[in-house]
PDB file of N, CA and C in Angstrom:
ATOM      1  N   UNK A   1     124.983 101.302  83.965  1.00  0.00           N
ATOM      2  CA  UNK A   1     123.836 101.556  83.118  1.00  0.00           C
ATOM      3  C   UNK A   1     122.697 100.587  83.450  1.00  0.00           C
ATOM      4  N   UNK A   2     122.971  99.521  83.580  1.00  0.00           N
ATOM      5  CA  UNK A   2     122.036  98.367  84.273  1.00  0.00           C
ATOM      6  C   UNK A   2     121.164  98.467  84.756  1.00  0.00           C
ATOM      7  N   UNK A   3     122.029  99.113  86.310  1.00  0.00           N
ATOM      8  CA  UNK A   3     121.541  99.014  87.099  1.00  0.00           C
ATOM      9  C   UNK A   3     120.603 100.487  87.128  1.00  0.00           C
ATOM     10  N   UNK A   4     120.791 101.293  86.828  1.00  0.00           N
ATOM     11  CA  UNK A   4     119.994 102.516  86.742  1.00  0.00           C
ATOM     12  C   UNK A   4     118.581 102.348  86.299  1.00  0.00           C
ATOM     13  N   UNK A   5     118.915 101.029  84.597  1.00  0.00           N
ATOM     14  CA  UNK A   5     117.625 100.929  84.537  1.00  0.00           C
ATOM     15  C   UNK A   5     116.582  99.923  85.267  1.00  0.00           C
ATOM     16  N   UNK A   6     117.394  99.141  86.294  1.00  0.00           N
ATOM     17  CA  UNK A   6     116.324  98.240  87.165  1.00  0.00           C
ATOM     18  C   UNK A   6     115.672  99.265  88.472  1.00  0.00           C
ATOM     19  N   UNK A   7     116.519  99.872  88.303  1.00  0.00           N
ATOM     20  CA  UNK A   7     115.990 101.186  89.534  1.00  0.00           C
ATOM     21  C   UNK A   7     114.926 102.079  88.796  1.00  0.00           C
ATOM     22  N   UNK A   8     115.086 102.310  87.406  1.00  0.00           N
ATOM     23  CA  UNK A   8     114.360 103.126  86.683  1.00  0.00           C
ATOM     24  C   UNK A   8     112.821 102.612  86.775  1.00  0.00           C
ATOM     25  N   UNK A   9     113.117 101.175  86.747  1.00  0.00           N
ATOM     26  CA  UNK A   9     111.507 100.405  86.241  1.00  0.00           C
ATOM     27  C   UNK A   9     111.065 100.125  87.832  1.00  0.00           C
ATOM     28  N   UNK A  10     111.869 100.006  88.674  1.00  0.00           N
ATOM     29  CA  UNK A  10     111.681  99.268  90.344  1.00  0.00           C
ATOM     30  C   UNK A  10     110.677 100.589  90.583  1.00  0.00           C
ATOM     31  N   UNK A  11     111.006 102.162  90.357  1.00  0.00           N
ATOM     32  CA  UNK A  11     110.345 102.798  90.581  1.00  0.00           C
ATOM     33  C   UNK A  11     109.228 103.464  89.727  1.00  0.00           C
ATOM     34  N   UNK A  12     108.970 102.813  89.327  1.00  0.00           N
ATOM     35  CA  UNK A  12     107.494 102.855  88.216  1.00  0.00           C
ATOM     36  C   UNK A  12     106.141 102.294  88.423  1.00  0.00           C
ATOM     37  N   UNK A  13     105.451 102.330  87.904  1.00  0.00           N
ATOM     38  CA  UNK A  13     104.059 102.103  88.367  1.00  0.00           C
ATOM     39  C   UNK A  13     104.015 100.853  86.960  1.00  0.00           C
ATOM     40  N   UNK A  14     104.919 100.413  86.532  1.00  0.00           N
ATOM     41  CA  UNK A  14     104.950  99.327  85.380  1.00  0.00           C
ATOM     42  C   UNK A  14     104.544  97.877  86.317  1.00  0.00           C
ATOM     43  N   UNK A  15     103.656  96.897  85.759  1.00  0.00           N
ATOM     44  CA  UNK A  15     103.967  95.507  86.595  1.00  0.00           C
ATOM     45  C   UNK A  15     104.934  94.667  85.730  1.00  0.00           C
ATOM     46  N   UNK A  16     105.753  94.611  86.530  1.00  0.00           N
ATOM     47  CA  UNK A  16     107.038  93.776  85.906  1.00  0.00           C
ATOM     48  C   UNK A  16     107.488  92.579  86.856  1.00  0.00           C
ATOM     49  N   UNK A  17     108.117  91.722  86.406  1.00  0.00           N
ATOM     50  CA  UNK A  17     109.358  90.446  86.411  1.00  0.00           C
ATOM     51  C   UNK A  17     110.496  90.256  86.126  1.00  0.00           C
ATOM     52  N   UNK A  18     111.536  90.504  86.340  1.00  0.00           N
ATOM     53  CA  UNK A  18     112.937  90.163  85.757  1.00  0.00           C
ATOM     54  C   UNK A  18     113.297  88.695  86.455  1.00  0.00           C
ATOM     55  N   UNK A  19     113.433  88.168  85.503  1.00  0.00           N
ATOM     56  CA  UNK A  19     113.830  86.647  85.460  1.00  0.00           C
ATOM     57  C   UNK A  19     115.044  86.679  85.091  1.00  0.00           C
ATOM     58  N   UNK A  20     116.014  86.540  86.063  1.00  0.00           N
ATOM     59  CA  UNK A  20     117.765  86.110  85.736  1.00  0.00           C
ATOM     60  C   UNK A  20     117.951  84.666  85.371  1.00  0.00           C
ATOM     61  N   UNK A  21     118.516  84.642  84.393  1.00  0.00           N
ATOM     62  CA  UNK A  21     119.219  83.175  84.497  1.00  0.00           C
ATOM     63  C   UNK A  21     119.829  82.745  85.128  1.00  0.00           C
ATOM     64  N   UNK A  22     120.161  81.495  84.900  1.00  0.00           N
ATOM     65  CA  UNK A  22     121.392  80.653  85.797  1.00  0.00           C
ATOM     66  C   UNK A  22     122.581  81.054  85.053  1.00  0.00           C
ATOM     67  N   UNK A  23     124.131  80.879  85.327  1.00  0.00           N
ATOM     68  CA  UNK A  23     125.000  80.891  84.572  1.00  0.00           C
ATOM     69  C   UNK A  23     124.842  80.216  83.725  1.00  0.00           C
ATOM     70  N   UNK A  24     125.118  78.616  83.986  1.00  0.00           N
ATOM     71  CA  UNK A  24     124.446  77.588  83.035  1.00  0.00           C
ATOM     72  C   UNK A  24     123.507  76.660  82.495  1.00  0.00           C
ATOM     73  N   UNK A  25     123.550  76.827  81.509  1.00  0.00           N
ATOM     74  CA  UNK A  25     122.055  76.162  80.933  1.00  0.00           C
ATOM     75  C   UNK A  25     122.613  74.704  79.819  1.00  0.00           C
ATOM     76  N   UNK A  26     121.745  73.631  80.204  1.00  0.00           N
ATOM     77  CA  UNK A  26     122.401  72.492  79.867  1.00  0.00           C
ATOM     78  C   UNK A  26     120.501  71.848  79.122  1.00  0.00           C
ATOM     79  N   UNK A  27     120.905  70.639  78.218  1.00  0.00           N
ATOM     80  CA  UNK A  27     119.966  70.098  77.876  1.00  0.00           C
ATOM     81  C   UNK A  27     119.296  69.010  78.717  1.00  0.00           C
ATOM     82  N   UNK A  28     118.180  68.430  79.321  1.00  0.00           N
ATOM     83  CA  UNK A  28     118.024  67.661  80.365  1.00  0.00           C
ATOM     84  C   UNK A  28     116.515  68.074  80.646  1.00  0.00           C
ATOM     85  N   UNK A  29     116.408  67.667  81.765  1.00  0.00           N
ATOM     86  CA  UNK A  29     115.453  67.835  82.243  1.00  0.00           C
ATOM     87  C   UNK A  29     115.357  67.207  84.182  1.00  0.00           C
ATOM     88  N   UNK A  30     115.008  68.581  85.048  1.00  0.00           N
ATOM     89  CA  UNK A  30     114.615  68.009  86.384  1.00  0.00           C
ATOM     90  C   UNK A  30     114.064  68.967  87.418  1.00  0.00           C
ATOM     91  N   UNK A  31     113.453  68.185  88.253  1.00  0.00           N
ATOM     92  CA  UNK A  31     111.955  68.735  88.990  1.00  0.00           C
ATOM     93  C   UNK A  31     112.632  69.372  90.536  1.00  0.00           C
ATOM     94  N   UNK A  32     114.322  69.457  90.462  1.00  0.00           N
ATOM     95  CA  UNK A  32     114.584  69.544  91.952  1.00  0.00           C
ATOM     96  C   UNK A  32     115.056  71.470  91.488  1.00  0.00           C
ATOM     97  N   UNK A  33     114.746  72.066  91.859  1.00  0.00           N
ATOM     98  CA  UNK A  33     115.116  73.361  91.610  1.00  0.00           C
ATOM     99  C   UNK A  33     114.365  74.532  92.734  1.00  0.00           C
ATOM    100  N   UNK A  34     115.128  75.412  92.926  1.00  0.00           N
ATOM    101  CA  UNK A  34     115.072  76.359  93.656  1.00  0.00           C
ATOM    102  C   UNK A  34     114.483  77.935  93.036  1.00  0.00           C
ATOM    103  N   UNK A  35     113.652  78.321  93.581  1.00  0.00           N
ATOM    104  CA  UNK A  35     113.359  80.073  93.433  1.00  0.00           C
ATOM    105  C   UNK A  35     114.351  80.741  93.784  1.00  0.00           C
ATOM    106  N   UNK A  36     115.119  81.361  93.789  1.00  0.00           N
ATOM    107  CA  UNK A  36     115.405  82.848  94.732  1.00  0.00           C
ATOM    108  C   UNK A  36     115.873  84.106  94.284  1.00  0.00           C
ATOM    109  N   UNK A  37     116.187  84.908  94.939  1.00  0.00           N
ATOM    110  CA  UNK A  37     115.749  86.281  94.747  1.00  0.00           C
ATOM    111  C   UNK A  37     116.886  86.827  93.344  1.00  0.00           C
ATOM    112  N   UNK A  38     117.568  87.932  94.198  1.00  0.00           N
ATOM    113  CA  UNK A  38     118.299  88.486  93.299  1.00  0.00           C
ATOM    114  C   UNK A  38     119.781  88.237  93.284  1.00  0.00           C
ATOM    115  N   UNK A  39     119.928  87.532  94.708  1.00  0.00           N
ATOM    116  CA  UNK A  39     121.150  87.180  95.019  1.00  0.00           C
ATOM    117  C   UNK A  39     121.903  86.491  94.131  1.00  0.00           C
ATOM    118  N   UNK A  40     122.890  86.205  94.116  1.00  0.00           N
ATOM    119  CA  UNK A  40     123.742  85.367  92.817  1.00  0.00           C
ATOM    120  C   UNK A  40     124.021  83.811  94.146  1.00  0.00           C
ATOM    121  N   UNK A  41     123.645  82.381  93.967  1.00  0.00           N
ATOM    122  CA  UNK A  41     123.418  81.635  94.513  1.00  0.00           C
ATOM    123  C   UNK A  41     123.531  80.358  93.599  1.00  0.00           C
ATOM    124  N   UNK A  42     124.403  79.377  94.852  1.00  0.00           N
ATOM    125  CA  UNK A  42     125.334  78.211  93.700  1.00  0.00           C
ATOM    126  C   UNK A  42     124.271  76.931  94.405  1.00  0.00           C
ATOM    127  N   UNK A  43     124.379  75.893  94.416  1.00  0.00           N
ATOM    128  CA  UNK A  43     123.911  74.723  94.791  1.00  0.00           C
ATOM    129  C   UNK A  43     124.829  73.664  95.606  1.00  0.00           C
ATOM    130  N   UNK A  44     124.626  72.877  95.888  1.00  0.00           N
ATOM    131  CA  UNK A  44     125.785  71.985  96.962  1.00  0.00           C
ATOM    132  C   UNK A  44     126.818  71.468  96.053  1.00  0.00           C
ATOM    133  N   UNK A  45     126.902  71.501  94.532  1.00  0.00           N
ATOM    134  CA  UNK A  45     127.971  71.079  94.168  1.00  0.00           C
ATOM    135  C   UNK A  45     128.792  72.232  93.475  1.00  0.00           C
ATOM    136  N   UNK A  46     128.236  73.502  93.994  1.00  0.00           N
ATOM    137  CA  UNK A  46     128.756  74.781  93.672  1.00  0.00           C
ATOM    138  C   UNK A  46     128.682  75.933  92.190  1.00  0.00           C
ATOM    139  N   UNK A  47     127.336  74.781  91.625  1.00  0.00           N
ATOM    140  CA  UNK A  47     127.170  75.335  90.362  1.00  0.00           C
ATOM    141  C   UNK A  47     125.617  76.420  90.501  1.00  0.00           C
ATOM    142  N   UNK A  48     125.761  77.157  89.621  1.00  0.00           N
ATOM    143  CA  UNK A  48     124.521  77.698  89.394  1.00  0.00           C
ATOM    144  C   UNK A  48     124.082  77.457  88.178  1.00  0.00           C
ATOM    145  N   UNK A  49     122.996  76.160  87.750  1.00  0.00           N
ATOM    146  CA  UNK A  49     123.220  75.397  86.673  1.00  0.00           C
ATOM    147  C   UNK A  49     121.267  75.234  86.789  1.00  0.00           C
ATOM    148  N   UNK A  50     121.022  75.077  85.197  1.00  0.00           N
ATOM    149  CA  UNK A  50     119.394  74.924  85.177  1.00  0.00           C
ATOM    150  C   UNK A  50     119.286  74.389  83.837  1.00  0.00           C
ATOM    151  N   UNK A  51     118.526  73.451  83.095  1.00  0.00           N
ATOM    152  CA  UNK A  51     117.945  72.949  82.145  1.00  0.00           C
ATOM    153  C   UNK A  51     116.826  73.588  81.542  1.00  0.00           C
ATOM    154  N   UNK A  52     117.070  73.806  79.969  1.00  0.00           N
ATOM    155  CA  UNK A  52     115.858  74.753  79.620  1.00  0.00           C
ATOM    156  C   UNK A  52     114.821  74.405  79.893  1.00  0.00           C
ATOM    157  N   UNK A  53     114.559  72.893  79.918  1.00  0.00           N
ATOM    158  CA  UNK A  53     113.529  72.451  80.021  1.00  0.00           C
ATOM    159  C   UNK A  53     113.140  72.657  81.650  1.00  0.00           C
ATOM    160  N   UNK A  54     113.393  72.461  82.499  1.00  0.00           N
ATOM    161  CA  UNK A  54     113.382  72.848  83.990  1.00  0.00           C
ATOM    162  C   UNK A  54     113.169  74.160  83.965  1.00  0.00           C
ATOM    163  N   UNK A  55     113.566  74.977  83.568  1.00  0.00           N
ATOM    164  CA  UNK A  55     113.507  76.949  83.561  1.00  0.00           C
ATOM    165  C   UNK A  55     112.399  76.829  83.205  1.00  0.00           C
ATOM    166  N   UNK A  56     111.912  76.487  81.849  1.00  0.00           N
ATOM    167  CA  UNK A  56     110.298  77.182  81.247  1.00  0.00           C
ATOM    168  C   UNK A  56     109.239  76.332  82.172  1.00  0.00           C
ATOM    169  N   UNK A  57     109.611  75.072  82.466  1.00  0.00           N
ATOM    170  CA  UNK A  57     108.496  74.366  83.406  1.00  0.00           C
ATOM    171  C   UNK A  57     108.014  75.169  84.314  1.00  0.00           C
ATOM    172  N   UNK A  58     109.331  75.410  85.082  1.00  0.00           N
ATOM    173  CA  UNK A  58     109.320  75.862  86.209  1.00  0.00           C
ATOM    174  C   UNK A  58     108.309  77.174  86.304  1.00  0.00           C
ATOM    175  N   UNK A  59     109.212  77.466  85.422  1.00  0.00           N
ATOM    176  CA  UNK A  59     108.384  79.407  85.052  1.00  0.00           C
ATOM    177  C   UNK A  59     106.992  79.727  84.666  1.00  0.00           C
ATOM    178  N   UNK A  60     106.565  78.562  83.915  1.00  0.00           N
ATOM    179  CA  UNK A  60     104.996  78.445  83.020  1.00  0.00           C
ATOM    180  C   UNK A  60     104.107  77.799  84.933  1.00  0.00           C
ATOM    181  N   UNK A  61     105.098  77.673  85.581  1.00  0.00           N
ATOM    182  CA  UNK A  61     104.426  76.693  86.332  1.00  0.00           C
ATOM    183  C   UNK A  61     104.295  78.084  87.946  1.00  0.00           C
ATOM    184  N   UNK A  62     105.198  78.485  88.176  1.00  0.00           N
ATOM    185  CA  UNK A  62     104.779  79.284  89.204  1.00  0.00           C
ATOM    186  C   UNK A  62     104.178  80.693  88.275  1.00  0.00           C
ATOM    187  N   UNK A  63     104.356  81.138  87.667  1.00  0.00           N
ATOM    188  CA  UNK A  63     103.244  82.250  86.707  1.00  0.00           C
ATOM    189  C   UNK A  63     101.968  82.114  86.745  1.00  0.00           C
ATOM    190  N   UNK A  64     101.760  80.614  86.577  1.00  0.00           N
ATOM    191  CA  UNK A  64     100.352  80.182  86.260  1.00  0.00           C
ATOM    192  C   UNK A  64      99.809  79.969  87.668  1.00  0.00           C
ATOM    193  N   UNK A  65     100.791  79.839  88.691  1.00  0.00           N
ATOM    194  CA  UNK A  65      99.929  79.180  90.191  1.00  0.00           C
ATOM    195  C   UNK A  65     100.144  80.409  90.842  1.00  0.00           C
ATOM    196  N   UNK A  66     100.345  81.848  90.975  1.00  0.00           N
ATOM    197  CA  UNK A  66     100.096  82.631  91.352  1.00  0.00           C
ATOM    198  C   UNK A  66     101.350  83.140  92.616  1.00  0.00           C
ATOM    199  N   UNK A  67     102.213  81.852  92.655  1.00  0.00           N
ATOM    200  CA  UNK A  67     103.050  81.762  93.657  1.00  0.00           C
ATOM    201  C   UNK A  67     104.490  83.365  93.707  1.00  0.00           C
ATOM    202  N   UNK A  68     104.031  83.958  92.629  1.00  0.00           N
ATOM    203  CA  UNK A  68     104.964  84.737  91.979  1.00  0.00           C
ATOM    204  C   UNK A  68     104.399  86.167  92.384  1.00  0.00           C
ATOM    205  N   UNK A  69     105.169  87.543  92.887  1.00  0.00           N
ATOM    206  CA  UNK A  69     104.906  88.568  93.402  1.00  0.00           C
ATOM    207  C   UNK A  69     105.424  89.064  92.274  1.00  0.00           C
ATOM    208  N   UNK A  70     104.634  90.001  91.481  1.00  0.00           N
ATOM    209  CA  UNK A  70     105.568  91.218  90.506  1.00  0.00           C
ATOM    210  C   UNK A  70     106.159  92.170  90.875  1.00  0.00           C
ATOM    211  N   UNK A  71     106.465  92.758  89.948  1.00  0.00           N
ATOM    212  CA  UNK A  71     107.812  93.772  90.594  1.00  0.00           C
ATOM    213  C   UNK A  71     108.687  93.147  91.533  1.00  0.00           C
ATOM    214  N   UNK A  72     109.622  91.979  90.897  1.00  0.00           N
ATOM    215  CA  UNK A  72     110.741  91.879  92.093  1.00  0.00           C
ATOM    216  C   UNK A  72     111.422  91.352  90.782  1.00  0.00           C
ATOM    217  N   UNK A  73     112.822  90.379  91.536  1.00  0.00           N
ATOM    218  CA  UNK A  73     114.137  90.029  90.642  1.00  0.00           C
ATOM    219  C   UNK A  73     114.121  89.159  91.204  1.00  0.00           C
ATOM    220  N   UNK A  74     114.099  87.663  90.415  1.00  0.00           N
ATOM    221  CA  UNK A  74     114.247  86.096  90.540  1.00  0.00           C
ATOM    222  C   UNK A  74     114.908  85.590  89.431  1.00  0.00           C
ATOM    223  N   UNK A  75     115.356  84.881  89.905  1.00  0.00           N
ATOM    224  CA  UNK A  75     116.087  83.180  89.334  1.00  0.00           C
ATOM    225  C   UNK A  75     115.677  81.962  89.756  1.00  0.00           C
ATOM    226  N   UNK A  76     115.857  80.421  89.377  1.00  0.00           N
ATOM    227  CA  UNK A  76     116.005  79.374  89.217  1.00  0.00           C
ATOM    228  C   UNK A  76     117.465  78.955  89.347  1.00  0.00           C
ATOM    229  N   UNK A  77     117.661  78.253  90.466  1.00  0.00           N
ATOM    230  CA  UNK A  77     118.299  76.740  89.727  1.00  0.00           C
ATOM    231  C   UNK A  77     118.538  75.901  90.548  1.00  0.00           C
ATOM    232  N   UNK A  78     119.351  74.913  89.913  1.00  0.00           N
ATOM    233  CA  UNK A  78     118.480  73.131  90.035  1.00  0.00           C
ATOM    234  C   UNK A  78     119.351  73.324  91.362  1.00  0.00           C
ATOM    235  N   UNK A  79     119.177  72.089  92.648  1.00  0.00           N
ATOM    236  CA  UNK A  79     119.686  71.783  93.292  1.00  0.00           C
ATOM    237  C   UNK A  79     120.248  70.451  93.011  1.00  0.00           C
TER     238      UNK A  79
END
């Protein structure tokens, strides 16, 4: 069902973002973090791990600098 509807909207004339989370989300805060796509993707100590505070930075921060293409599927997380 999901996936039908990311195909539903992928083929639309809608401008959209889907922002995946990380698996985990911890309290903290840090500036070392990664973009990428849709892939499911761990870090060198094998976690796929992000701080709320790091996610919304991050997010308020490439939104606002233009660095961001719509219509695609991204995540965050920390390295």
């Amino acid at each position: 069902m999901h996936k039908r509807k990311i195909e539903f909207v992928r083929k639309s004339n809608l401008n959209w973002l889907y922002i995946s989370p990380a698996a985990l989300f911890y309290e903290g805060k840090s500036q070392n973090y990664e973009l990428i796509g849709e892939e499911f993707k761990v870090n060198a100590k094998g976690e796929s791990r992000v701080s709320y505070s790091t996610y919304a930075t991050a997010l308020i921060k490439l939104l606002s600098s233009g660095e961001i293409k719509m219509r695609q599927r991204i995540s965050l997380i920390e390295l």
